[in-house]
N, C-alpha and C. Protein backbone atom coordinates (compact mmCIF):
# COMPACT_ATOMS: atom_id res chain seq x y z
N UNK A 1 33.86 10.77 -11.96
CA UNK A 1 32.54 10.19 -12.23
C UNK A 1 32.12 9.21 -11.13
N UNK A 2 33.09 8.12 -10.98
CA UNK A 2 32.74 7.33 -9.53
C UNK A 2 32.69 8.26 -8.25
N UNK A 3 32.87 9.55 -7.94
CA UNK A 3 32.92 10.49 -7.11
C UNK A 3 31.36 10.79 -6.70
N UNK A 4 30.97 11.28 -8.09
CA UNK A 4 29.27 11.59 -8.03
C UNK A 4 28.76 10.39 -7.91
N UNK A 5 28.90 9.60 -8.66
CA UNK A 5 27.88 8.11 -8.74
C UNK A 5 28.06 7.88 -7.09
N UNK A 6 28.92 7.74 -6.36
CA UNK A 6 28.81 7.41 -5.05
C UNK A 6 28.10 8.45 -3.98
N UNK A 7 28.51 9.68 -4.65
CA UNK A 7 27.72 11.03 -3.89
C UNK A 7 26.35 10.55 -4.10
N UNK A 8 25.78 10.84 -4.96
CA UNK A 8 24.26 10.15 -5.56
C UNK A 8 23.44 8.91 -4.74
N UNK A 9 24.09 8.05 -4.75
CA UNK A 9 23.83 6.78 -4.62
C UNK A 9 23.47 6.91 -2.51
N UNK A 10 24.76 7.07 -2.12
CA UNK A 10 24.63 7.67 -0.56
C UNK A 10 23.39 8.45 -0.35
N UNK A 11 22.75 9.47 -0.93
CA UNK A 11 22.02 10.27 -0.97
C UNK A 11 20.47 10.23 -1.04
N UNK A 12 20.67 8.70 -2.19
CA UNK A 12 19.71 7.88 -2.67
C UNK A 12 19.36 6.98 -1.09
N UNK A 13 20.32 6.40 -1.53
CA UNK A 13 20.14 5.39 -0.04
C UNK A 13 19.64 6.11 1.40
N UNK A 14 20.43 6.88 1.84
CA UNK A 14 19.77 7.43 3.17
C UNK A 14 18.22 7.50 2.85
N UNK A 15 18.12 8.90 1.95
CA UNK A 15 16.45 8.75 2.35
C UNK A 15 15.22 7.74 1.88
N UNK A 16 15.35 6.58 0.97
CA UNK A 16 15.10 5.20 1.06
C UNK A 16 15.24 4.31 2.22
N UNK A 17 16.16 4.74 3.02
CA UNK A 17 16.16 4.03 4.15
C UNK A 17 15.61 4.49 5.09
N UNK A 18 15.58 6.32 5.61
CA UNK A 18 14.44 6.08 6.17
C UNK A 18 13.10 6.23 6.03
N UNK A 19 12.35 6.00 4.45
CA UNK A 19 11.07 6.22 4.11
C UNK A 19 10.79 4.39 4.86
N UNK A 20 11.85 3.67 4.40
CA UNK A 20 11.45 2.12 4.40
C UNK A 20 11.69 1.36 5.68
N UNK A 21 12.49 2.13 6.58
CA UNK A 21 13.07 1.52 7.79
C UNK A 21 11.82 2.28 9.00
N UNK A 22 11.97 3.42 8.71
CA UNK A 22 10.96 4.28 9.69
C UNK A 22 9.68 4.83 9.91
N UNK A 23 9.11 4.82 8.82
CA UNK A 23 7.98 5.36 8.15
C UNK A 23 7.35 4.19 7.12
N UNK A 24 7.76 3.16 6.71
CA UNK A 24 7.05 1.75 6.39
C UNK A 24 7.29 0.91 7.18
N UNK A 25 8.17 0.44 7.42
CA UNK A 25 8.38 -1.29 8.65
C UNK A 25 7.61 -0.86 9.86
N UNK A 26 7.52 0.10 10.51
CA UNK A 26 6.96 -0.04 11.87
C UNK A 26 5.09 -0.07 11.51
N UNK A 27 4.79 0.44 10.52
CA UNK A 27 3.46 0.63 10.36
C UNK A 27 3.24 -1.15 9.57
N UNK A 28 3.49 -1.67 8.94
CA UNK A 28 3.46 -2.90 7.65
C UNK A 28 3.68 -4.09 8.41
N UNK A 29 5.51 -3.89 8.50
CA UNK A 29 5.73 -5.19 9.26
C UNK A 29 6.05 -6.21 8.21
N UNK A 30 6.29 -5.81 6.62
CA UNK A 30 6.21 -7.19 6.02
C UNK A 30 7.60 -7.38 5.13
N UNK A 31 8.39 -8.02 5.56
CA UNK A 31 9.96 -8.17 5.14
C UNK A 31 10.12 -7.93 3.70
N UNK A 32 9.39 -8.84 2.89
CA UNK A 32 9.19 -9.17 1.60
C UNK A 32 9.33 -7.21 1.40
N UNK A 33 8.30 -6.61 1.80
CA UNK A 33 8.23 -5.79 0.50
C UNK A 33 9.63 -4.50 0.97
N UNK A 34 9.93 -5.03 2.30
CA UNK A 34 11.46 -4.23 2.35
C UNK A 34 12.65 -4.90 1.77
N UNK A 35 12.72 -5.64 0.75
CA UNK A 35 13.71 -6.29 0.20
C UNK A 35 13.23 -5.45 -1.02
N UNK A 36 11.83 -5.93 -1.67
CA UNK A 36 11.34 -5.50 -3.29
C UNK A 36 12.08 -3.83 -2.85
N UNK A 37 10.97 -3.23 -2.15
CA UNK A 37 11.63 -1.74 -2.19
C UNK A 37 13.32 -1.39 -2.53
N UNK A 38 14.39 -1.28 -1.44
CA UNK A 38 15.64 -1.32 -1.61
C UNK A 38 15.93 -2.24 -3.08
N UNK A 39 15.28 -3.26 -3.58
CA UNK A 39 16.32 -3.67 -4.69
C UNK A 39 15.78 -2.40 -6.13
N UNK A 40 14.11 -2.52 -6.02
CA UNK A 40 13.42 -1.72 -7.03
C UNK A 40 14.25 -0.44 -6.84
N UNK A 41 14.26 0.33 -6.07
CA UNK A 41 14.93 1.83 -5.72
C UNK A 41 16.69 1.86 -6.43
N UNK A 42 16.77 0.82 -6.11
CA UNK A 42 18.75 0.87 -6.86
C UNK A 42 18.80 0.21 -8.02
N UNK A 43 18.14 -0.37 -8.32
CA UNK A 43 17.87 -1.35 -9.89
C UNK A 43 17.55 0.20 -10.48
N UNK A 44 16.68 1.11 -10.51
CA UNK A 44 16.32 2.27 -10.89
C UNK A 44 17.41 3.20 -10.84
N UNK A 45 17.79 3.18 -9.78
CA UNK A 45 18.86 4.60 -9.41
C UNK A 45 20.28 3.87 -10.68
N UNK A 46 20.57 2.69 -10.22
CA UNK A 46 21.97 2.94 -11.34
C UNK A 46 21.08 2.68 -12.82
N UNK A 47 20.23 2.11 -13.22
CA UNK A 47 19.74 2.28 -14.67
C UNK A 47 19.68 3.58 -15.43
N UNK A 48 19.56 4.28 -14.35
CA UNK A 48 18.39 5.60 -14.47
C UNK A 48 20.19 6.61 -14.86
N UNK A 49 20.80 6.40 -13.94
CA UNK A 49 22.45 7.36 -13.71
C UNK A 49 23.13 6.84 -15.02
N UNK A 50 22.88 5.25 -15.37
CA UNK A 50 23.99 4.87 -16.67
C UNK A 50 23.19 5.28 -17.88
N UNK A 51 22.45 5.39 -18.13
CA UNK A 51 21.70 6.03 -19.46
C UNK A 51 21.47 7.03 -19.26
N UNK A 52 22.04 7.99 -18.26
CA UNK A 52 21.38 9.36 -18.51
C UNK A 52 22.78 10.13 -19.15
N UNK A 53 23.79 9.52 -19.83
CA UNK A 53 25.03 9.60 -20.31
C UNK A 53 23.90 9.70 -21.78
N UNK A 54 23.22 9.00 -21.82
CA UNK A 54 22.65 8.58 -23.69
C UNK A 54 22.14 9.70 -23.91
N UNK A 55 22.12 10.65 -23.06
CA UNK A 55 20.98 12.14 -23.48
C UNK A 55 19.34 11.68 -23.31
N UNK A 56 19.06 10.40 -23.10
CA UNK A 56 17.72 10.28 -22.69
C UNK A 56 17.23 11.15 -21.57
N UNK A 57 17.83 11.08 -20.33
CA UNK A 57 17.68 12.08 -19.57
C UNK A 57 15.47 12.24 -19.34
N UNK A 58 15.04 13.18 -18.50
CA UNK A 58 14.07 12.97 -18.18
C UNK A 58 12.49 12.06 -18.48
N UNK A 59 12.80 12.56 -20.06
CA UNK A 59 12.20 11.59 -21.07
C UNK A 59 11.85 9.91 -20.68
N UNK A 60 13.60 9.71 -20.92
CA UNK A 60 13.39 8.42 -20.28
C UNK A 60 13.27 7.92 -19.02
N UNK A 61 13.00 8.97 -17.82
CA UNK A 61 12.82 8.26 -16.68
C UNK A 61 11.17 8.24 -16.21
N UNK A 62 10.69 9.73 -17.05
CA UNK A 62 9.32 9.24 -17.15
C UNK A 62 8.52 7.94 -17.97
N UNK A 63 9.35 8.01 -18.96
CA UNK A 63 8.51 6.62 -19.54
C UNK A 63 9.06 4.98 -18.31
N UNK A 64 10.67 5.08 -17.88
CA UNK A 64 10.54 4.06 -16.67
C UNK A 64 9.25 4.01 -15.67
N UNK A 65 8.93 5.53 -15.13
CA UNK A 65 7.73 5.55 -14.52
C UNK A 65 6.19 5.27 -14.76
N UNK A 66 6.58 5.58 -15.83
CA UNK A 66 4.71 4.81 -16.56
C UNK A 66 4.75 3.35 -16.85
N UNK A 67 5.92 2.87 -17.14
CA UNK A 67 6.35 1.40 -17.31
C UNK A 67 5.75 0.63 -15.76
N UNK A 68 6.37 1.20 -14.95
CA UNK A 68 6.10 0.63 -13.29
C UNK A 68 4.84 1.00 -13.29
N UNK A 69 4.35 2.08 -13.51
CA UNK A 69 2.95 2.36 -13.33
C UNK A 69 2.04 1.03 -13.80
N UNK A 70 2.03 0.86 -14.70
CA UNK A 70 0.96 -0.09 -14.94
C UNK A 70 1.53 -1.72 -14.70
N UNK A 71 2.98 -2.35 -13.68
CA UNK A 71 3.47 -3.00 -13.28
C UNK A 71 2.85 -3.24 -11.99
N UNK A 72 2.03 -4.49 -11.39
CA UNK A 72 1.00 -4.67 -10.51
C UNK A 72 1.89 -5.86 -9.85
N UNK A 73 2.62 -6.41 -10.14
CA UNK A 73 3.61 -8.07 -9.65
C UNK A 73 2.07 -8.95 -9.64
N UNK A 74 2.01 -9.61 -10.87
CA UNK A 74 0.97 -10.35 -10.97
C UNK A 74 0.68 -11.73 -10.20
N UNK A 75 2.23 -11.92 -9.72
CA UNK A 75 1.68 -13.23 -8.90
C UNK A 75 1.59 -13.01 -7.65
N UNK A 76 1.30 -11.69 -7.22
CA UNK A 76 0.40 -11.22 -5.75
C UNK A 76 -0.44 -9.96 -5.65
N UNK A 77 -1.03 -10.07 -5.09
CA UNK A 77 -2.27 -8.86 -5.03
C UNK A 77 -1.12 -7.97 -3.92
N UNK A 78 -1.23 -6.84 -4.48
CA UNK A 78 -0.40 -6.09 -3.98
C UNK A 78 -1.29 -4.94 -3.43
N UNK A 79 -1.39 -4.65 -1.96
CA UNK A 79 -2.27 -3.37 -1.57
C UNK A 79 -2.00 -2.23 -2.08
N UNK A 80 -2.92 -1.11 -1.98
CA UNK A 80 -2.30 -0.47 -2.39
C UNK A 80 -1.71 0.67 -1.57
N UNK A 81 -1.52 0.50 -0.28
CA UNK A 81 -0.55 1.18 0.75
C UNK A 81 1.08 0.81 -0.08
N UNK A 82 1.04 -0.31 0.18
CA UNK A 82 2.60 -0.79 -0.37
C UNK A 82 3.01 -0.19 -1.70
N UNK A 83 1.64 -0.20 -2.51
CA UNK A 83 1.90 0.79 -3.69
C UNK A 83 2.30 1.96 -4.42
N UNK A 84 1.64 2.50 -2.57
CA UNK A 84 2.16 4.17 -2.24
C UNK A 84 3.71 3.79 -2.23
N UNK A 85 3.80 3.73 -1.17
CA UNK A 85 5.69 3.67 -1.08
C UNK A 85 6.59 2.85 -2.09
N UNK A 86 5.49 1.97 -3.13
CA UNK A 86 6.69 1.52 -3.73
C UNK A 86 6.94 2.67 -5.05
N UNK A 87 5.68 3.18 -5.80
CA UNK A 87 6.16 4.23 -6.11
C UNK A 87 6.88 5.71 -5.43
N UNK A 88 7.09 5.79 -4.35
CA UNK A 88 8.15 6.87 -3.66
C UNK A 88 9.24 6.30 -3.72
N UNK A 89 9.66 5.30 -3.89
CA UNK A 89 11.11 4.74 -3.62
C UNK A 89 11.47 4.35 -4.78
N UNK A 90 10.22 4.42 -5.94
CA UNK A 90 10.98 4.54 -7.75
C UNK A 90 11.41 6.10 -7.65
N UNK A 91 10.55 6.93 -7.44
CA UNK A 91 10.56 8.44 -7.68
C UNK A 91 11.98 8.88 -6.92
N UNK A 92 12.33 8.08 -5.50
CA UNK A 92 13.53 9.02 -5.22
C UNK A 92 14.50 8.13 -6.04
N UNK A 93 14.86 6.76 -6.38
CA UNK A 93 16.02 6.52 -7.24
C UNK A 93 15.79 7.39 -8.85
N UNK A 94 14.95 7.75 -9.31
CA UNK A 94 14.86 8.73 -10.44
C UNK A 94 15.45 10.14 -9.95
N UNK A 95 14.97 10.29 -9.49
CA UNK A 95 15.19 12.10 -9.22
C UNK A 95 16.54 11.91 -8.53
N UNK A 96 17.13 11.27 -7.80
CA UNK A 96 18.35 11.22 -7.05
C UNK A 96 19.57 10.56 -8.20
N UNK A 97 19.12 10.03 -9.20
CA UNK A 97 20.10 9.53 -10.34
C UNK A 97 19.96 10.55 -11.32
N UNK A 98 18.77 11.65 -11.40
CA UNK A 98 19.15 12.24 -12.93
C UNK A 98 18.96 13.82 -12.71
N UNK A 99 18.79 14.14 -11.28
CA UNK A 99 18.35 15.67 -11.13
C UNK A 99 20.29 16.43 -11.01
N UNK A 100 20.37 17.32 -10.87
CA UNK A 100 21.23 18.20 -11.29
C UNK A 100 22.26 18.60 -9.72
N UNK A 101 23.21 18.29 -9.79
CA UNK A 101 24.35 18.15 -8.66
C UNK A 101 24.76 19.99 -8.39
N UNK A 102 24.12 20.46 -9.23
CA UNK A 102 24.96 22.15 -9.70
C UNK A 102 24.13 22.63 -8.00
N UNK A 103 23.22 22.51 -8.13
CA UNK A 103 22.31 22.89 -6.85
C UNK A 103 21.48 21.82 -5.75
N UNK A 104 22.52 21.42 -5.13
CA UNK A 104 22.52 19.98 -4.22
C UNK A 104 21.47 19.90 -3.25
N UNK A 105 21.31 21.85 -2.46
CA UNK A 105 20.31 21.91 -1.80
C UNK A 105 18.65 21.68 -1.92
N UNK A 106 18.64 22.25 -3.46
CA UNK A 106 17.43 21.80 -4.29
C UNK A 106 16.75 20.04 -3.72
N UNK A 107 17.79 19.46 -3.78
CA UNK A 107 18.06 18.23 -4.28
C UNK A 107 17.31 18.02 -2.89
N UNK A 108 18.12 18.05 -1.68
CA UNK A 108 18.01 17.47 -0.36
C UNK A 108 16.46 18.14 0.00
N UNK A 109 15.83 19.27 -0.48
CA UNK A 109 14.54 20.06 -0.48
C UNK A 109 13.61 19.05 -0.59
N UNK A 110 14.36 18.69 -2.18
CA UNK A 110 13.10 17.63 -2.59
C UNK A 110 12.54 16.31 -2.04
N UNK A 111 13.83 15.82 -1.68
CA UNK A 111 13.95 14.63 -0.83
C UNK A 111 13.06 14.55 0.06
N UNK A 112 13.95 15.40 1.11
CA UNK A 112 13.01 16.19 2.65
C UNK A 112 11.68 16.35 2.17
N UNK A 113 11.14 16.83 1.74
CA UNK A 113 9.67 17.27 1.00
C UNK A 113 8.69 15.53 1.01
N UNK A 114 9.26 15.02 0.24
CA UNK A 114 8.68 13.61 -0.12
C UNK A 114 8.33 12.87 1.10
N UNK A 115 9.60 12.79 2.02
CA UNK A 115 9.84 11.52 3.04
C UNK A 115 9.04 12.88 4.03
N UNK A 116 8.86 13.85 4.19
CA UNK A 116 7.96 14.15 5.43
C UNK A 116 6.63 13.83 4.71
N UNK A 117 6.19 14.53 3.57
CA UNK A 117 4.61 14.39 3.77
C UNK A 117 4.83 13.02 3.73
N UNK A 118 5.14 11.88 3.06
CA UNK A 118 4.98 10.58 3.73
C UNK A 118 4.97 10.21 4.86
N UNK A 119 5.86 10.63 5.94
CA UNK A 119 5.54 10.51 7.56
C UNK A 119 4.24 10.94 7.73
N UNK A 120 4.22 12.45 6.86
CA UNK A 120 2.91 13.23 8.01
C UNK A 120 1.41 12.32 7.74
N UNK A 121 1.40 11.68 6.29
CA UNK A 121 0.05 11.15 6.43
C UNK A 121 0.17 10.55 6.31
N UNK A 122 1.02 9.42 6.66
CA UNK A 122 1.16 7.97 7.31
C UNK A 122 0.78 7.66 9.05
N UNK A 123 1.04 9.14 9.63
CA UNK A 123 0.65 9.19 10.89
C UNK A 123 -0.47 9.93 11.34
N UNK A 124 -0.53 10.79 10.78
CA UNK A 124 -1.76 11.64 11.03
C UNK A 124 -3.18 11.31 10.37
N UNK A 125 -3.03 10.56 9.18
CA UNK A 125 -4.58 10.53 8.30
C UNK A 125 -4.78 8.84 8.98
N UNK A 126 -5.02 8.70 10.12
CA UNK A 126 -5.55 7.05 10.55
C UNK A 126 -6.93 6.62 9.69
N UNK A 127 -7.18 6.86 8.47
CA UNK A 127 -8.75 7.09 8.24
C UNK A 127 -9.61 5.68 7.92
N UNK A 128 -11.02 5.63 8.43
CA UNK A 128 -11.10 4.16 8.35
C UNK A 128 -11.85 4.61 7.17
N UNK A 129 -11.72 3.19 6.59
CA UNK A 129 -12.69 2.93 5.27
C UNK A 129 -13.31 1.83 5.12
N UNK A 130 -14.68 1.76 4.23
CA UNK A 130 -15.91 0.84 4.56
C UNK A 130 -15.40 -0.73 3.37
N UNK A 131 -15.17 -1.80 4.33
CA UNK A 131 -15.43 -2.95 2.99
C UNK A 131 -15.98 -3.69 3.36
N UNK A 132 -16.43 -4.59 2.70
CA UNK A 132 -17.43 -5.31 2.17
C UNK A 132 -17.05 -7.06 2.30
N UNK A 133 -17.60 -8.18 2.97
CA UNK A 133 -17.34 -9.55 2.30
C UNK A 133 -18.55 -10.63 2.40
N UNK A 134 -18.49 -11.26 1.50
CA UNK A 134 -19.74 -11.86 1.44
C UNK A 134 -19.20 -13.52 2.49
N UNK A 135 -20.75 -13.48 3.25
CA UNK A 135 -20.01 -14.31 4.14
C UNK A 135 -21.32 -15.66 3.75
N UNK A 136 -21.01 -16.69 4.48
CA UNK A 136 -21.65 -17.88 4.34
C UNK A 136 -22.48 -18.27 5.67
N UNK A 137 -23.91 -18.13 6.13
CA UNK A 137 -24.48 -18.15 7.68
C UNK A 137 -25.41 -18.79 7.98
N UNK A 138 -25.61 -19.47 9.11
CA UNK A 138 -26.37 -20.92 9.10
C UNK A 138 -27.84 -20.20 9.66
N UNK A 139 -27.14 -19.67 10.78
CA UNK A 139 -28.72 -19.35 11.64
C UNK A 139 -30.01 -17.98 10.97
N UNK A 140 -31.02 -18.89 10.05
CA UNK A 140 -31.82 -18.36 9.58
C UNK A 140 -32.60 -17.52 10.02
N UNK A 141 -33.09 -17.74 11.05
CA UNK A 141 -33.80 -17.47 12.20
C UNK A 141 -33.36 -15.93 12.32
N UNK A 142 -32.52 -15.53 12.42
CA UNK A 142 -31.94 -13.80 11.89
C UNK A 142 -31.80 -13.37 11.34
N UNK A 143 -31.88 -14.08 9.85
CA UNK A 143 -32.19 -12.61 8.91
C UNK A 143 -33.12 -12.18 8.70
N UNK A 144 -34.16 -12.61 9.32
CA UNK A 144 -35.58 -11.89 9.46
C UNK A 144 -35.03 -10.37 8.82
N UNK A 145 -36.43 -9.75 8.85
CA UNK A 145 -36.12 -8.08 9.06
C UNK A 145 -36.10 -7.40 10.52
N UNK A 146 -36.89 -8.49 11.26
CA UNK A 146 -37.53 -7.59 12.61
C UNK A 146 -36.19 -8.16 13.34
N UNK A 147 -35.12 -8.74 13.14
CA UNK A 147 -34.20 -9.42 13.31
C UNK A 147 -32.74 -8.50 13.72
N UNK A 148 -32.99 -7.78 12.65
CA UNK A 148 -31.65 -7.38 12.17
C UNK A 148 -30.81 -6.76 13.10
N UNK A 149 -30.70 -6.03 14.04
CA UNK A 149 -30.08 -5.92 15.21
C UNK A 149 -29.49 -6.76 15.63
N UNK A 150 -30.38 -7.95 15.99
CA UNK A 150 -29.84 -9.15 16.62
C UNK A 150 -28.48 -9.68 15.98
N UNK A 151 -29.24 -9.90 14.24
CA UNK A 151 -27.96 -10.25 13.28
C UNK A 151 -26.67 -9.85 13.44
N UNK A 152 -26.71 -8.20 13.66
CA UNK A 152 -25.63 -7.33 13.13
C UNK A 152 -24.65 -7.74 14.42
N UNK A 153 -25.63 -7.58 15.82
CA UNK A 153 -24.31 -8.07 17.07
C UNK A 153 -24.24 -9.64 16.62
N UNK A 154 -24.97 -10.23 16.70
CA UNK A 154 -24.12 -12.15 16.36
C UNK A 154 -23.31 -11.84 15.48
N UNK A 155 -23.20 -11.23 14.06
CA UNK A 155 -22.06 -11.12 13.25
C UNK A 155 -20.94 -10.67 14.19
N UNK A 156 -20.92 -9.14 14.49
CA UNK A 156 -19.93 -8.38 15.37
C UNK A 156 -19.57 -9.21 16.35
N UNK A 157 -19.81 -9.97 17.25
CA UNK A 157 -19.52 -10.58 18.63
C UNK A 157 -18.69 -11.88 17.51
N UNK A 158 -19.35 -12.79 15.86
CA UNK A 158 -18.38 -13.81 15.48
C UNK A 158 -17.24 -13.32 15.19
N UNK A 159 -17.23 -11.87 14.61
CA UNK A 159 -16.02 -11.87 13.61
C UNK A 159 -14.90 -10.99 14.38
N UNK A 160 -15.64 -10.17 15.44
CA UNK A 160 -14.73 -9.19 15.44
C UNK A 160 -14.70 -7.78 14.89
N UNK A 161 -15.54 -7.69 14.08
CA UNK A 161 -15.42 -6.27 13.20
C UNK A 161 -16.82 -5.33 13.56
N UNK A 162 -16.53 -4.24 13.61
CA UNK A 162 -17.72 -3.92 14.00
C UNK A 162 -19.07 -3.33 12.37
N UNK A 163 -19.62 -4.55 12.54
CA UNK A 163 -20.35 -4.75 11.47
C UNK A 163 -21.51 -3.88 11.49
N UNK A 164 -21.87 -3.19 10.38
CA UNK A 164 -23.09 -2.16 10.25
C UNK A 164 -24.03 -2.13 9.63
N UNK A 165 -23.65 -2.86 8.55
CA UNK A 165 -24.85 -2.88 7.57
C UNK A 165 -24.56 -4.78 7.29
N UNK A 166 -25.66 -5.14 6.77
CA UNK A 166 -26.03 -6.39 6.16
C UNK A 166 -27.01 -6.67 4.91
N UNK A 167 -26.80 -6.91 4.32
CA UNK A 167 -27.17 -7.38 2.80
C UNK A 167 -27.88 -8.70 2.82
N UNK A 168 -28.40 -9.42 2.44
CA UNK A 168 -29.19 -10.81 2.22
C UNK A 168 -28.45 -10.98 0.51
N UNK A 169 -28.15 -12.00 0.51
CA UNK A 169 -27.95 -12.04 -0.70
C UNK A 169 -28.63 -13.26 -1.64
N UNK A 170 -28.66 -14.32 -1.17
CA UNK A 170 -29.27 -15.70 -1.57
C UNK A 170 -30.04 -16.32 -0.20
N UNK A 171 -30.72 -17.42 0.13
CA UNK A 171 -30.80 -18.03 0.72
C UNK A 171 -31.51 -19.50 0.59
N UNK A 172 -30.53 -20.30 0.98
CA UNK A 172 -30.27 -22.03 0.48
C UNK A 172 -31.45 -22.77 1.54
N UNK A 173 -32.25 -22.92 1.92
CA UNK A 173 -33.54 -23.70 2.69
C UNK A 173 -32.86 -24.89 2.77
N UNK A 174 -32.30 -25.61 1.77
CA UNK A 174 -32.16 -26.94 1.43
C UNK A 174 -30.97 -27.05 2.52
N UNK A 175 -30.06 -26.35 2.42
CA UNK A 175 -28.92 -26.28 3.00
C UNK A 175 -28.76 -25.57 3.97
N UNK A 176 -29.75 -24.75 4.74
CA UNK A 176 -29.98 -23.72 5.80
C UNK A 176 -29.12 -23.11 5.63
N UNK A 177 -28.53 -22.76 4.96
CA UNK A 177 -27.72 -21.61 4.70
C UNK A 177 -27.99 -20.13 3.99
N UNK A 178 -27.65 -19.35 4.38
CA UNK A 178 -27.95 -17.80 3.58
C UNK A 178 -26.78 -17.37 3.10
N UNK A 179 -26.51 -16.55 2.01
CA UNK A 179 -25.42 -15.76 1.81
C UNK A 179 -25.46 -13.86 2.09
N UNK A 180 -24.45 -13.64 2.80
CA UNK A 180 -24.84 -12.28 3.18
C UNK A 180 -23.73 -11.44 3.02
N UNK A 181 -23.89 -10.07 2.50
CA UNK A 181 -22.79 -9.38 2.15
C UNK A 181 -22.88 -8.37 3.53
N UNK A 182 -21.89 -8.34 4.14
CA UNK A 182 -21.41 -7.85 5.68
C UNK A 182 -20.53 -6.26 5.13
N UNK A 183 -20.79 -5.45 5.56
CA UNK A 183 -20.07 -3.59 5.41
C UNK A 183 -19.49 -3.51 6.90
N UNK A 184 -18.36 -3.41 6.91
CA UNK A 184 -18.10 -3.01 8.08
C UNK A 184 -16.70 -1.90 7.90
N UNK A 185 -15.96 -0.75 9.01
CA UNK A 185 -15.41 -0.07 9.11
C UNK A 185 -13.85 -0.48 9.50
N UNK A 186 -12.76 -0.34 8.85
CA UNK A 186 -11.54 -0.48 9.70
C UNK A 186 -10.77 0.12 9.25
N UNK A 187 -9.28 0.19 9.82
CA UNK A 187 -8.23 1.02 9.25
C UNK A 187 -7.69 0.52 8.14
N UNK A 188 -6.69 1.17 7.27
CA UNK A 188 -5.97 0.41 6.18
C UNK A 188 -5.20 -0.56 6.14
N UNK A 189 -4.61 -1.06 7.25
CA UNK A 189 -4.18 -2.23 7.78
C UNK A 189 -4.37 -3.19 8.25
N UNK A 190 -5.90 -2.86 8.66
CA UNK A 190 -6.73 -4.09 9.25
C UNK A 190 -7.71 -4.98 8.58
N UNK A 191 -7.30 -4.77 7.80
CA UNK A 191 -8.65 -5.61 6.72
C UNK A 191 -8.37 -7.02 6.62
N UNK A 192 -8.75 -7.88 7.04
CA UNK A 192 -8.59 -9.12 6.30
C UNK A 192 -9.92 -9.95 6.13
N UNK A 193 -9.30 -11.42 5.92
CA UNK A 193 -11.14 -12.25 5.59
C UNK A 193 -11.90 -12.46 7.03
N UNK A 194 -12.88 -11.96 6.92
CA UNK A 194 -13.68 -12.63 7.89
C UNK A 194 -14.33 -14.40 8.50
N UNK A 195 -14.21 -14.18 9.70
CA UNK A 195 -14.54 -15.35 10.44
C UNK A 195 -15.56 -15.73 11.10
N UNK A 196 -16.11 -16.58 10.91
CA UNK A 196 -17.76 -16.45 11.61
C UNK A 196 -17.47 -17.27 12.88
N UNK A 197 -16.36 -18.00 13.16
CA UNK A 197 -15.90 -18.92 13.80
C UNK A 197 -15.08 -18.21 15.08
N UNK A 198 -14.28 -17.12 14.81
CA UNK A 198 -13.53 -15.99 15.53
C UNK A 198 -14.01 -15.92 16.75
């Protein structure tokens, strides 16, 4: 029994290590969630291997999975890139603790299967997507309408982002200030708060 549990576990580990070493750290970069991963993935894999003695068996590793499913780690906003891989690295300690040793090749199929399409559109789908932040802006004098050009490069040249659309949202006289909701394009990794100061 310690024979398989270690067969398993090795098996487990390699391809966790390189979904998380090769195909997440070089793209992320963020330590934290290569610790959560590796502990979440083996906290799973031996839970998942010692109760599957109880006859719970698939049953119960899907309900583990809907359990994590609606598990968000409430004391951080968690993207949802990291989300991707942190559910792949529940799915291989499940399937690598309770799938069937009789046909091993199956096994390594499935593996292989997972950790490439994760490479392939981790590298290949670069796709940008549109967000949104509402920003805080002094110089009135541009949000005109006949303006707006002007606006969109002074935004783009403060922040950095290449800004496309602009919104008006309030505007404070008292306080020369306007509030404006800014659309601009970037990759899934590049998003953060904007700077008018940048």
């Amino acid at each position: 029994m310690l024979e398989t549990f270690l067969i398993r576990y090795a098996l487990n580990l390699l391809f966790t290590f390189i979904v998380v070493r090769f195909i997440y750290y070089p793209k992320y970069r963020n330590n934290d969630f290569v610790f959560t991963f590796f502990l979440f993935n083996t906290i799973l894999f031996v839970l998942c291997y010692l109760l599957a003695e109880a006859d719970l068996k698939f049953g119960f590793a899907f309900g583990l999975f809907a359990l994590f499913s609606m598990f968000r780690y409430r004391t951080v906003t968690v993207p949802i890139g990291e989300m991707g891989y942190f559910f792949l690295v529940v799915t291989l300690g499940i399937i690598n603790s309770l799938a069937s040793l009789v046909n091993i090749e199956m096994l390594l199929v499935a593996n292989s299967v997972l950790v490439a399409m994760t490479f392939l559109l981790g590298r290949t789908l670069q796709l940008t997507h549109e967000n949104f932040q509402t920003l805080n802006y002094e110089n009135l004098g541009l949000i005109k309408p006949a303006e707006r050009a002007e606006l969109l490069k002074d935004l783009t040249d403060r922040t950095g982002y290449p800004i496309h659309k602009v919104q008006v949202v309030k505007v404070d006289y008292q306080r020369g200030i306007a509030q404006l909701r800014v659309y601009y394009f970037s990759k899934e990794n590049e998003s953060g708060p904007l700077d008018l100061d940048a």
